[in-house]
Protein backbone atom coordinates (compact mmCIF):
# COMPACT_ATOMS: atom_id res chain seq x y z
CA UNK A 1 201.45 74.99 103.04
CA UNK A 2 200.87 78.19 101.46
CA UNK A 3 204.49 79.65 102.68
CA UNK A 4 206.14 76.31 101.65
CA UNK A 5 204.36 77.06 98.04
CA UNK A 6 205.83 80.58 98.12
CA UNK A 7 209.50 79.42 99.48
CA UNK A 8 209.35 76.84 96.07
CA UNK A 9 207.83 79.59 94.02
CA UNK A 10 211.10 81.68 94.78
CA UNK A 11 213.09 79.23 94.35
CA UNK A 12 212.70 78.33 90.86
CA UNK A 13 211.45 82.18 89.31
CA UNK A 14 215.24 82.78 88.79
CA UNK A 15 215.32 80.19 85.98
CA UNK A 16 212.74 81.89 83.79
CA UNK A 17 214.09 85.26 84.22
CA UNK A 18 217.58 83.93 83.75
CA UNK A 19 216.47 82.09 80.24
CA UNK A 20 214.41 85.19 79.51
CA UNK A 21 217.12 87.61 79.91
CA UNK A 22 219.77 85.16 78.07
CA UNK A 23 217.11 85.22 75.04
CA UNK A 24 216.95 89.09 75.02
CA UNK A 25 220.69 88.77 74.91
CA UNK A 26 220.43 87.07 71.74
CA UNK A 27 218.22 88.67 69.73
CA UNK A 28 220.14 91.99 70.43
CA UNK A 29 223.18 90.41 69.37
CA UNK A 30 222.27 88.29 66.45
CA UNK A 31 219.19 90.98 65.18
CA UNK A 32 219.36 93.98 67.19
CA UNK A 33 222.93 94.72 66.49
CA UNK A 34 224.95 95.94 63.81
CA UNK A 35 228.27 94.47 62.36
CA UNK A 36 230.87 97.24 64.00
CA UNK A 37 232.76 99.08 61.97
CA UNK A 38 236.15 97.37 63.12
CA UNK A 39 235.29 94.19 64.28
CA UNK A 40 232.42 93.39 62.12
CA UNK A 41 230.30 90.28 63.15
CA UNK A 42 232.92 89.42 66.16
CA UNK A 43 231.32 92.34 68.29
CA UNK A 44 228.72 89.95 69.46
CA UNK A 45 231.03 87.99 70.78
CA UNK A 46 231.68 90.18 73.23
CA UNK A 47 228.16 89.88 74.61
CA UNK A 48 229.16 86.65 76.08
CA UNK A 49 232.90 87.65 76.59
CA UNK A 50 232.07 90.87 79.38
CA UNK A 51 229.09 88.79 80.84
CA UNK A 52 231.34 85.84 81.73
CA UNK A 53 233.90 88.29 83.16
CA UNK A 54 231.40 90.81 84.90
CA UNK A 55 229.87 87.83 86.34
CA UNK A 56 232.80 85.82 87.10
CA UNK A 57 234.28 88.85 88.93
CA UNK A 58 231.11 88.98 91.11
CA UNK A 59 231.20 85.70 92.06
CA UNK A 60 234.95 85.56 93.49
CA UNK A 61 233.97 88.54 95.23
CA UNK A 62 231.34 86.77 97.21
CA UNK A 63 233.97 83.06 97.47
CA UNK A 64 236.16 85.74 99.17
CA UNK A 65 233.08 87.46 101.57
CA UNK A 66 232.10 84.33 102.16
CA UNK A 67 235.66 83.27 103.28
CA UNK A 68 236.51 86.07 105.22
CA UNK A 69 233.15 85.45 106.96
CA UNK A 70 233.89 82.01 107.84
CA UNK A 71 237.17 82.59 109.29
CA UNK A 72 235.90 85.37 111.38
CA UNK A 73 232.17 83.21 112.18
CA UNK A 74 233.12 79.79 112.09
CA UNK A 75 229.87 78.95 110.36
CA UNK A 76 229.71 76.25 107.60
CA UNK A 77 226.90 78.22 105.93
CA UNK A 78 229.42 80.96 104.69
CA UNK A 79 231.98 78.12 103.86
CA UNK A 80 228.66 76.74 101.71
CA UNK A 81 228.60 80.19 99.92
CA UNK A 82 231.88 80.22 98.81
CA UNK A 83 232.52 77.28 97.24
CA UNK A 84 229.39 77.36 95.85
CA UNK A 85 229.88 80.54 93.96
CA UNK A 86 233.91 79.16 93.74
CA UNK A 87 232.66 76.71 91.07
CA UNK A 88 230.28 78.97 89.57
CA UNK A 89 233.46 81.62 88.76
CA UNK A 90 235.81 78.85 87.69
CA UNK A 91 232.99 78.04 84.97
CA UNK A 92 232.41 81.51 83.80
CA UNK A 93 236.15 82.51 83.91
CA UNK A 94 236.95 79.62 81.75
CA UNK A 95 233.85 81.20 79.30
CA UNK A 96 236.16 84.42 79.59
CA UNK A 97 238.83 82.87 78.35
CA UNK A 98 237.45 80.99 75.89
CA UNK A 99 235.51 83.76 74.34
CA UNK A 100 238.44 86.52 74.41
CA UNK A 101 240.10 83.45 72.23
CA UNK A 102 237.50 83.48 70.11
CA UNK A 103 237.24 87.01 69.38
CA UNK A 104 241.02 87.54 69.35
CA UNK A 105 241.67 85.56 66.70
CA UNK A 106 239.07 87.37 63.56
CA UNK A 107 240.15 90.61 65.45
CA UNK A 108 243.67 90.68 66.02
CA UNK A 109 244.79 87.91 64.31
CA UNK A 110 246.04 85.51 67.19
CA UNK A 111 244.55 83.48 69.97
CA UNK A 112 246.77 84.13 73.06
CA UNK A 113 249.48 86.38 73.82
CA UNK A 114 251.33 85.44 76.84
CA UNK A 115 253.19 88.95 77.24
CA UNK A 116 249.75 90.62 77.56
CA UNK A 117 249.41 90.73 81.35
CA UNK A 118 245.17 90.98 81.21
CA UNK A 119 245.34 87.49 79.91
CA UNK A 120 247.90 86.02 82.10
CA UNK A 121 246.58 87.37 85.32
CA UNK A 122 243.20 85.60 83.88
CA UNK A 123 244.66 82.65 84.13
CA UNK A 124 246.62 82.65 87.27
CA UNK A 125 242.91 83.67 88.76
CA UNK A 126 241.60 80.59 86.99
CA UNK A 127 244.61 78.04 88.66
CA UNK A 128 243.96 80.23 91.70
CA UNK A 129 240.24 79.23 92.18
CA UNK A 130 240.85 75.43 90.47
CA UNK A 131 243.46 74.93 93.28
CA UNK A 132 241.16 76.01 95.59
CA UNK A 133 238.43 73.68 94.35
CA UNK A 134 241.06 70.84 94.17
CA UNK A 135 242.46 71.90 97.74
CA UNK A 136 238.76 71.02 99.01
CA UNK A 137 238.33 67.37 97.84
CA UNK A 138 241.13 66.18 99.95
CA UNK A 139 240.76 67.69 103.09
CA UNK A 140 237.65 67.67 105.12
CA UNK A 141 235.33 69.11 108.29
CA UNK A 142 236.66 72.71 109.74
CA UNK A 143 240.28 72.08 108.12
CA UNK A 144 239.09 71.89 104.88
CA UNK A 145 236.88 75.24 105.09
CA UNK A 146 239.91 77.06 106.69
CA UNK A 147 242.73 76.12 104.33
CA UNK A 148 240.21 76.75 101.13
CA UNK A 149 239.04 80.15 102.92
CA UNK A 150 242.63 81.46 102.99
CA UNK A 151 243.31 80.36 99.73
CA UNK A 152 240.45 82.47 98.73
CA UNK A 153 241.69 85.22 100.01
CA UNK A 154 245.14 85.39 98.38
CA UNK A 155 243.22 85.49 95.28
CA UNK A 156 241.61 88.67 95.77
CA UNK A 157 244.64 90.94 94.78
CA UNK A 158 245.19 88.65 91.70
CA UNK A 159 241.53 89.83 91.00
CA UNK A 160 242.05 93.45 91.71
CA UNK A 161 244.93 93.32 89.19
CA UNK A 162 243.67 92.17 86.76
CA UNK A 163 240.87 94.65 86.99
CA UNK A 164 243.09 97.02 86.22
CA UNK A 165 245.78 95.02 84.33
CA UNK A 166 244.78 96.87 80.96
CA UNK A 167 245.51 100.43 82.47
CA UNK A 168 248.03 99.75 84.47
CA UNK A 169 249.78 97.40 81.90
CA UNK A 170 248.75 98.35 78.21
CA UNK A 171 249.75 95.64 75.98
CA UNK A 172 247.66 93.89 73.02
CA UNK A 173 244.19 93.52 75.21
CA UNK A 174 241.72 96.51 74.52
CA UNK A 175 241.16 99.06 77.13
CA UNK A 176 237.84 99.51 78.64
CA UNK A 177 235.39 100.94 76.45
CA UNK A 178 232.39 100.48 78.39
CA UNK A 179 232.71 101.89 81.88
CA UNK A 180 235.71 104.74 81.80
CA UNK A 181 236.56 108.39 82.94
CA UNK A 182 235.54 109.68 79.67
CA UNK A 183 232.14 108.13 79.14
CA UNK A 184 231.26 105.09 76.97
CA UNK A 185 232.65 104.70 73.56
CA UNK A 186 230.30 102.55 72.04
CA UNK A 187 227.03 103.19 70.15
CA UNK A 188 223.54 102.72 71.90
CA UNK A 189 222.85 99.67 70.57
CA UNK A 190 226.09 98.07 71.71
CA UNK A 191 226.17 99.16 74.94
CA UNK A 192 222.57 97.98 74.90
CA UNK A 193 223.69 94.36 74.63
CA UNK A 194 226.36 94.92 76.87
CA UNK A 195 223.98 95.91 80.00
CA UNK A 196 221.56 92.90 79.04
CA UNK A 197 224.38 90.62 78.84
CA UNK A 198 225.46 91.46 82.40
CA UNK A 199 222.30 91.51 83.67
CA UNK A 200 221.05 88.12 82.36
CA UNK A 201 224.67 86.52 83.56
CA UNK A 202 223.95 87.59 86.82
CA UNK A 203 220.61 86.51 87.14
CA UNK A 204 221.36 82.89 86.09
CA UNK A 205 224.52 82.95 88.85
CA UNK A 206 222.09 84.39 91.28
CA UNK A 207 219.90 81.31 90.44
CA UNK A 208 222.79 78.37 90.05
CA UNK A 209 224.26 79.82 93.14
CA UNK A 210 221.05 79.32 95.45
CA UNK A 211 220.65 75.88 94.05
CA UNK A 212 224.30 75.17 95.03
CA UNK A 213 224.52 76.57 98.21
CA UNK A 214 221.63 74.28 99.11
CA UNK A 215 222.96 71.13 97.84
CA UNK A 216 225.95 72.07 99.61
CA UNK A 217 224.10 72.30 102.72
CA UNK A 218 222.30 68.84 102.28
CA UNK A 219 226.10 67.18 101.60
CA UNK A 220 227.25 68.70 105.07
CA UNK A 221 224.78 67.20 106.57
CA UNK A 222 224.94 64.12 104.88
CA UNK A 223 228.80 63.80 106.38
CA UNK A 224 227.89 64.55 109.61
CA UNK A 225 225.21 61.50 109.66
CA UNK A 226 227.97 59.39 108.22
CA UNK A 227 230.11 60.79 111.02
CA UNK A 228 227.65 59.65 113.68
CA UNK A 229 226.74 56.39 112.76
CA UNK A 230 230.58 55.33 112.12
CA UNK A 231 231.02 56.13 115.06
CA UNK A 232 227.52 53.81 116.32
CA UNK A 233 228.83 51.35 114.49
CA UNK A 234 232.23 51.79 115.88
């Protein structure tokens, strides 16, 4: 009983740290933090913008782990973890996009540019990862985790270009201010906001994924009871 306790104790202390950290992130960017110099009150909109894309990078990092670990394991659990953290990107890049919108527009005075390639390349990752999502509710069993797990995989130099999409392909989106050769150029405060922002996104994937990966679990075992008495029945 006791461990059981503990195993649901776990389980659930990723919430309150993950709604903890997103209120920190809040207060430093509506109270903690100055209106910058350029952008004025739209800085804290990038808070929310690097967060989504930090943590939306992360999490089609581990779709593609736990791809490449299926095809080489043949074990549903790693199929399990990436869709599971599949969905969870597709949400937060659609946050990136959204956001970069939103602070594009006060900033620079539009709301997409389709000849800047850090944008575009955002979005091809986005169809990339819907298709594979789509891809997965009509197919099913082994077929279904194979043909999603390769899918997964061609998205992964999409992802490493666009990492570098605003060095390698300078255009209208700003270069990376945060983590370069030189050293940060940002003030304490906003870089501050910037590490709490990334650190509260990834607690609350850390948390959604868990939850996901187990309900994902229960479904495949849900189908495979179906399977069995259809074929009872049969």
């Amino acid at each position: 009983m006791a461990r059981i306790a503990w195993r649901d104790t776990m389980r659930w202390l990723p919430w309150p740290l993950g709604g903890a950290a997103l209120a920190v992130v809040l207060f430093v960017a509506m109270a903690a933090t100055p209106d910058e110099a350029v952008m004025g009150r739209a800085v804290r909109i990038l808070y929310a913008h690097v967060g989504a894309a930090w943590t939306a990078y992360l999490a089609f990092a581990v779709t593609a782990v736990g791809a490449l670990a299926f095809l080489v394991t043949r074990r549903p659990a790693w199929d399990w973890l990436a869709v599971a953290s599949a969905e969870w990107g597709v949400v937060l890049t659609t946050l990136t996009l959204l956001t970069g919108s939103l602070w594009a527009r006060p900033t620079q005075g539009w709301w997409w540019r389709w000849d800047d390639a850090r944008l575009t390349l955002t979005l091809m990752l986005w169809f990339v990862y819907a298709a594979y999502l789509i891809l997965r509710q009509y197919t099913e069993g082994e077929r279904r985790a194979t043909l999603s797990a390769v899918i997964a995989l061609a998205g992964v130099p999409a992802m490493v270009l666009n990492h570098f999409a605003t060095v390698l392909f300078p255009a209208f989106h700003p270069a990376p201010v945060a983590v370069r050769p030189g050293g940060p150029a940002l003030d304490a405060p906003y870089q501050l906001g910037l590490v709490v922002a990334v650190i509260a996104f990834s607690i609350v994937y850390a948390a959604v994924l868990a939850e996901r990966v187990r309900l994902e679990a229960l479904r495949a075992r849900l189908e495979l009871l179906r399977a069995r008495a259809t074929r009872v029945s049969s």
